[in-house]
Protein backbone atom coordinates (compact mmCIF):
# COMPACT_ATOMS: atom_id res chain seq x y z
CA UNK A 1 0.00 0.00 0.00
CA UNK A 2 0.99 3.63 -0.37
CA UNK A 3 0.43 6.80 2.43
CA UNK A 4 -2.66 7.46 4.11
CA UNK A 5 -4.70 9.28 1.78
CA UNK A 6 -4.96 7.00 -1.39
CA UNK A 7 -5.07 3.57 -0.16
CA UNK A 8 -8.30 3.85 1.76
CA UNK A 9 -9.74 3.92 -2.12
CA UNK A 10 -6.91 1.39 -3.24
CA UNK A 11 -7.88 -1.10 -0.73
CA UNK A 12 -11.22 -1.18 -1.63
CA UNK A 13 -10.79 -1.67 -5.41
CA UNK A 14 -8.16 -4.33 -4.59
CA UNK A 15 -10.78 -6.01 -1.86
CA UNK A 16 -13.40 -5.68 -4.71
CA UNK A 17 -11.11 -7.20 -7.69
CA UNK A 18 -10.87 -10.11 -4.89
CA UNK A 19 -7.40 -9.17 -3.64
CA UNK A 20 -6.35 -9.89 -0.34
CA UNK A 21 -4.61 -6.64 0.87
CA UNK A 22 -2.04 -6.09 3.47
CA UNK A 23 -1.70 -2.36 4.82
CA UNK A 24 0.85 -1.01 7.68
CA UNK A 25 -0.27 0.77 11.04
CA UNK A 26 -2.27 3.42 11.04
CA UNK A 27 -4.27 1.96 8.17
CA UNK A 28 -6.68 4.89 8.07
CA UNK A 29 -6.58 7.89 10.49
CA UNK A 30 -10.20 8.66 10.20
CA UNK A 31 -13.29 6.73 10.93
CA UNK A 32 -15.20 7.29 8.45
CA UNK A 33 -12.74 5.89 5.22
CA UNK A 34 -12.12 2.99 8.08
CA UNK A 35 -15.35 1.93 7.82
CA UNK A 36 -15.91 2.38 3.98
CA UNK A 37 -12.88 -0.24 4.05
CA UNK A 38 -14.20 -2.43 6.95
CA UNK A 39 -17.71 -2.52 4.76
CA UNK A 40 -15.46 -3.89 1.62
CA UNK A 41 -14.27 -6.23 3.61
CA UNK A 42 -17.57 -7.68 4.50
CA UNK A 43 -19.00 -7.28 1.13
CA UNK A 44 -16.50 -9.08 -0.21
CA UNK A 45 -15.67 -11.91 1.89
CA UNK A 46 -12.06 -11.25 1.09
CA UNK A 47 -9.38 -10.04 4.04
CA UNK A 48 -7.71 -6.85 5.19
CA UNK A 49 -4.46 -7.08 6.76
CA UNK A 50 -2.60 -4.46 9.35
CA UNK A 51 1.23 -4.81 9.82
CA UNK A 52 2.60 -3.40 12.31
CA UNK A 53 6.53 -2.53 10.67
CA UNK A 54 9.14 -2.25 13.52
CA UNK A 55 12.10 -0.81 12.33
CA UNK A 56 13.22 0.96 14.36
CA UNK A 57 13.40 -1.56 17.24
CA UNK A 58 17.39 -1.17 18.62
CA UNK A 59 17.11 -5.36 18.30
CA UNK A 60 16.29 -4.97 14.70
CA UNK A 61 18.81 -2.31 14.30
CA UNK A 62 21.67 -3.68 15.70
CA UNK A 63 20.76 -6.70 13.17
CA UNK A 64 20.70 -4.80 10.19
CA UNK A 65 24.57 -3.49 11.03
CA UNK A 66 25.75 -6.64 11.72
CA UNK A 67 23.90 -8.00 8.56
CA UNK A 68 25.85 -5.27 5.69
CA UNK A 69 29.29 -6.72 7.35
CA UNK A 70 29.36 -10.72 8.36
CA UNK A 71 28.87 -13.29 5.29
CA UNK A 72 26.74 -16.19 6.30
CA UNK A 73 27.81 -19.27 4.17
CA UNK A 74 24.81 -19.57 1.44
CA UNK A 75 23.63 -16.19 1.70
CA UNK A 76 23.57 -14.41 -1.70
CA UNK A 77 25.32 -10.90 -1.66
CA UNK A 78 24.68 -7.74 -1.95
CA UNK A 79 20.90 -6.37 -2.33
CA UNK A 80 20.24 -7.68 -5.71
C-alpha cells in the first residue's frame, strides 16, 4: 500500500477485484474511510491485513549493522 490518503480507495478496489490486501499501522486515520474499508471487507468476503513494521526496534537495528558486514555461508550478496 501507499500513504494514508490513497489507499483507503486502493484497498477497496483491490478487496473488490478479490485481492487480499495487506496495509501497515495506522491503516486509516479517520473513521469514516475505516469503515468504507471495513464494509469492503464484509462485502466481499475477502481479508484486510494491518502490519505493524518495527524498524526501528534497537534489536532490529543492531541486526541490520551486523547484517551489511558478516557473510553467512549460502547467503547471496549484496541487495540484488
Amino acid at each position: 500500500m501507499s500513504p494514508i490518503a490513497p489507499s483507503a480507495s486502493r484497498a477497496r478496489t483491490l478487496l473488490q477485484a478479490g485481492c487480499r490486501v495487506v496495509t501497515e499501522k495506522p491503516m486509516i486515520v479517520d473513521a469514516e474511510r475505516c469503515t468504507r474499508i471495513l464494509d469492503a471487507v464484509n462485502q466481499t468476503g475477502n481479508s484486510l491485513t494491518v502490519a505493524f513494521n518495527y524498524r526501528f526496534n534497537p534489536v532490529h537495528e543492531r541486526f541490520g549493522s551486523h547484517r551489511e558486514t558478516t557473510r553467512w555461508p549460502g547467503a547471496p550478496r549484496g541487495r540484488g
